[in-house]
C-alpha atoms as a PDB file:
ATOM      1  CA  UNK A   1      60.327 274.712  90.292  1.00  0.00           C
ATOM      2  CA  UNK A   2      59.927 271.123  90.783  1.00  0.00           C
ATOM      3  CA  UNK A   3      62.633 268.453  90.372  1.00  0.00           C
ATOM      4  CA  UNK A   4      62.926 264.604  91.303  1.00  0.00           C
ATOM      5  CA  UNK A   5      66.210 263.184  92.148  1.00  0.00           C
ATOM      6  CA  UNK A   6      66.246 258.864  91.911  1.00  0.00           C
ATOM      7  CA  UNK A   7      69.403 257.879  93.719  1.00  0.00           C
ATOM      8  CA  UNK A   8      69.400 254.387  94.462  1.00  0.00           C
ATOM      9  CA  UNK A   9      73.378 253.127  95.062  1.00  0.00           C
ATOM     10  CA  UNK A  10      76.109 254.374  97.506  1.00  0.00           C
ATOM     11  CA  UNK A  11      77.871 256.281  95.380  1.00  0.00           C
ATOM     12  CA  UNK A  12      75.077 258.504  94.448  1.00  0.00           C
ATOM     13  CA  UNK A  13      74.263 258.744  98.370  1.00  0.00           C
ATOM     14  CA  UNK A  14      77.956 259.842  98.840  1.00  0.00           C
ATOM     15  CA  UNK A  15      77.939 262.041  96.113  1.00  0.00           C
ATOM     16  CA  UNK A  16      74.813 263.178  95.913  1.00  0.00           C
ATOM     17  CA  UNK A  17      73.807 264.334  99.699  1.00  0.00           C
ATOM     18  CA  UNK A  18      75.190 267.569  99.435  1.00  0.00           C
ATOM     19  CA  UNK A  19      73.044 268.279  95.886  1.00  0.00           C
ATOM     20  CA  UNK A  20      70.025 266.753  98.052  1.00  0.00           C
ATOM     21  CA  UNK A  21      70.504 268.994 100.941  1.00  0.00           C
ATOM     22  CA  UNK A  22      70.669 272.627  98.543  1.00  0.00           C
ATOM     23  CA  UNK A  23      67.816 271.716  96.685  1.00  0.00           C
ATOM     24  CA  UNK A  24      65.747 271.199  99.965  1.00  0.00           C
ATOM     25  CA  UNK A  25      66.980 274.485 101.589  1.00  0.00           C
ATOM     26  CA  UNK A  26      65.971 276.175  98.357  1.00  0.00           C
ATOM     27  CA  UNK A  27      62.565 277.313  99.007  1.00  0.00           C
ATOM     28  CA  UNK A  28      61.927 278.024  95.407  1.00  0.00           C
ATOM     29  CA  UNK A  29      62.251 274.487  94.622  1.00  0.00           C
ATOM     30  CA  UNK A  30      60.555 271.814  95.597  1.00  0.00           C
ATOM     31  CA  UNK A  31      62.549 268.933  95.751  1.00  0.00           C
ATOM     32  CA  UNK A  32      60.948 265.354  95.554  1.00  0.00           C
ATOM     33  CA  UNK A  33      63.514 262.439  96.647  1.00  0.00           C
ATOM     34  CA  UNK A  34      62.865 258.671  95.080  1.00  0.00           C
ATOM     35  CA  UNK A  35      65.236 255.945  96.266  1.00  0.00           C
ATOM     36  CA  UNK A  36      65.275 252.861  94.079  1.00  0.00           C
ATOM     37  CA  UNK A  37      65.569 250.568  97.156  1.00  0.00           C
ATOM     38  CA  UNK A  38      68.089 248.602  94.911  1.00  0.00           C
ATOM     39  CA  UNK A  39      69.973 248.115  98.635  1.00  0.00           C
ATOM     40  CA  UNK A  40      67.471 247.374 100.923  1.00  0.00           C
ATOM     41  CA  UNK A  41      69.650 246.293 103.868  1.00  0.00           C
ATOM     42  CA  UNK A  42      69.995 248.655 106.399  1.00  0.00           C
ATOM     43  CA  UNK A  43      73.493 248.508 106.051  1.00  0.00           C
ATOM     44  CA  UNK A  44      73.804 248.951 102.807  1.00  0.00           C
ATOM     45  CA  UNK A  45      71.240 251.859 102.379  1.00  0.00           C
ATOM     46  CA  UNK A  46      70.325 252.932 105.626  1.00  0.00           C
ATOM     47  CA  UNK A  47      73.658 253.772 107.086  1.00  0.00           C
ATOM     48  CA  UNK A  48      74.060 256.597 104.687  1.00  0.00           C
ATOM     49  CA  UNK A  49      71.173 258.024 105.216  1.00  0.00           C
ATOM     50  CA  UNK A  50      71.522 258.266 108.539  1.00  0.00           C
ATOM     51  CA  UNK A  51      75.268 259.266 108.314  1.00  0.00           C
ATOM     52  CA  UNK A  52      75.328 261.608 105.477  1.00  0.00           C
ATOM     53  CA  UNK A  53      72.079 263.433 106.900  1.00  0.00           C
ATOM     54  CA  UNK A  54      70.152 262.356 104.007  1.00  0.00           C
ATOM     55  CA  UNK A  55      66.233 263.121 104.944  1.00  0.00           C
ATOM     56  CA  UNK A  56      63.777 259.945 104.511  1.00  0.00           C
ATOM     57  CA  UNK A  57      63.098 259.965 100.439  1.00  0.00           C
ATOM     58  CA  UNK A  58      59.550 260.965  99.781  1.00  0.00           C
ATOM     59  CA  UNK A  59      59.118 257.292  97.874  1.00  0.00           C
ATOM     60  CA  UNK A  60      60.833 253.830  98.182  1.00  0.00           C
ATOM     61  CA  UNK A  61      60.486 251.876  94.657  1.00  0.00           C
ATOM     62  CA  UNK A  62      61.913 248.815  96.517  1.00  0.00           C
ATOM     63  CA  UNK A  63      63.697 247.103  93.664  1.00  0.00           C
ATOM     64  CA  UNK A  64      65.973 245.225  95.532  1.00  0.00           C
ATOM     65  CA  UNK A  65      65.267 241.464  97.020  1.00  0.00           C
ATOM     66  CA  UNK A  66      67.032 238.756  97.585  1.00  0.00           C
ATOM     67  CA  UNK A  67      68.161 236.471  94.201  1.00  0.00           C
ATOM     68  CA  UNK A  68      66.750 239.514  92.302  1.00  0.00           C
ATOM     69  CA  UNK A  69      69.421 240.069  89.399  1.00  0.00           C
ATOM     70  CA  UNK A  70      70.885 243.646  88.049  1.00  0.00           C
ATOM     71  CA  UNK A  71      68.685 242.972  85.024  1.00  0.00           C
ATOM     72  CA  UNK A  72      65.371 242.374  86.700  1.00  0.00           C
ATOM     73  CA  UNK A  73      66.231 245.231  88.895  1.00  0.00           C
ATOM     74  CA  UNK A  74      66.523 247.533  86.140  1.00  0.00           C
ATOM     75  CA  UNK A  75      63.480 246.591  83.986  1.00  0.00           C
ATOM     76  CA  UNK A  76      61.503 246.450  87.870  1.00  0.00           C
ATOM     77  CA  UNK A  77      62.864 250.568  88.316  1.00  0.00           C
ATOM     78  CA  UNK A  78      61.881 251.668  85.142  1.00  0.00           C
ATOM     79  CA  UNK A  79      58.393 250.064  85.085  1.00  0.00           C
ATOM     80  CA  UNK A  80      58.084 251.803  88.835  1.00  0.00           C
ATOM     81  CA  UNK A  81      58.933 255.261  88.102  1.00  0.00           C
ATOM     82  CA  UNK A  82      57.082 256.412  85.077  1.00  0.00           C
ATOM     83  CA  UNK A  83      54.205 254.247  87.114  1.00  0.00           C
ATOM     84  CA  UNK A  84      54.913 256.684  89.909  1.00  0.00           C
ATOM     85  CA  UNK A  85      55.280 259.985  87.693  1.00  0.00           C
ATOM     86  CA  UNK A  86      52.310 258.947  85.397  1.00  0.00           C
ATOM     87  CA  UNK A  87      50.007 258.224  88.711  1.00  0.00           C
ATOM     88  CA  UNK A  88      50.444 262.348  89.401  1.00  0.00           C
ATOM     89  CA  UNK A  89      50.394 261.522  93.295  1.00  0.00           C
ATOM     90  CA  UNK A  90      53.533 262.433  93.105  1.00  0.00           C
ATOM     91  CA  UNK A  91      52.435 265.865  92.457  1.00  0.00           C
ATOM     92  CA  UNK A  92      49.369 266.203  94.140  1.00  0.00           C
ATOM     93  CA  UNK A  93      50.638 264.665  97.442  1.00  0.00           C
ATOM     94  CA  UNK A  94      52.757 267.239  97.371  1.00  0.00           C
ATOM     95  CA  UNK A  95      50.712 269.937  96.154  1.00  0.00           C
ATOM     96  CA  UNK A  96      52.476 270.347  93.043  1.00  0.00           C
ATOM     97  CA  UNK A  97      50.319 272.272  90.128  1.00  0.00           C
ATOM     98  CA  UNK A  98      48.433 269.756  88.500  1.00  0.00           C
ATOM     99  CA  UNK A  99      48.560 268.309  84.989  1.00  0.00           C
ATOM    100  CA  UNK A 100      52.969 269.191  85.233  1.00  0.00           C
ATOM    101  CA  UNK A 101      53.392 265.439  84.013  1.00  0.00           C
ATOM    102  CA  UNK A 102      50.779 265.643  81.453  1.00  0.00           C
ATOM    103  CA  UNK A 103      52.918 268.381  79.682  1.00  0.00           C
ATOM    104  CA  UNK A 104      55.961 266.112  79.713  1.00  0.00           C
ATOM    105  CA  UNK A 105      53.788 263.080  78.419  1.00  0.00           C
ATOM    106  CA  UNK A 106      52.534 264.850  75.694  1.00  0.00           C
ATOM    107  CA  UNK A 107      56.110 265.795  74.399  1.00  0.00           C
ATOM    108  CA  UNK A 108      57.150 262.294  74.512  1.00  0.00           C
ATOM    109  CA  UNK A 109      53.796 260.998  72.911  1.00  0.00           C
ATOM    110  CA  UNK A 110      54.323 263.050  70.253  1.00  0.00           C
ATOM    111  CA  UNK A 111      57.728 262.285  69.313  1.00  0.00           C
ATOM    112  CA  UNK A 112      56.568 258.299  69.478  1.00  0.00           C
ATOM    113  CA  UNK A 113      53.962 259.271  67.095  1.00  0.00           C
ATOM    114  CA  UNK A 114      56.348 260.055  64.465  1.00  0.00           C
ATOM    115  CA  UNK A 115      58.548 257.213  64.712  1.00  0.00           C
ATOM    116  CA  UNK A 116      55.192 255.167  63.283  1.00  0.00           C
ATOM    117  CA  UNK A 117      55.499 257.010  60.305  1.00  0.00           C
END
């Protein structure tokens, strides 16, 4: 089974590390981790990762930037990770089965297709 996480602010570090850590001991899953990079201070990111145990994510969207604001953050991360899902690196770098995001595309692109109507 393959799942992606996207954590991206300390709370979801704190919360999440323990979730992080089962699913990558599970060796029926395989676990990919994304980090926005909404912090991209050490101390603001990097400390939990190293303190929680957190593993290095897989990918870094780095969203965050100086005088960036919440909004352009937002639009930046969404734009970045169906970019990243669509590209199907993500699977094949990994050596996911092929065509997995293709099945999930076509679900969507056929539920947009009837909102035309």
């Amino acid at each position: 089974m393959n799942i992606i996480t996207v954590t991206g602010i300390r709370p979801d570090f704190i919360r999440m590390s323990e979730v992080f850590r089962a699913l990558d001991s599970d060796p029926s899953i395989n676990h990919i981790l994304i980090h926005t990079g909404q912090h991209y201070d050490k101390l603001l990111s990097g400390v939990f990762f190293q303190e929680l145990n957190i593993r290095e994510p897989d990918y870094n969207l780095e969203i965050g930037g100086s005088g960036k604001e919440h909004f352009h953050q937002n639009a930046e991360l969404t734009v970045k990770l169906i970019e990243l899902i669509r590209s199907e690196a993500i699977f094949e770098e990994r050596g996911y089965q092929r065509g997995a995001y293709r099945g999930w595309h076509e679900v969507w692109r056929s539920k947009d297709a009837g909102r035309d109507k």
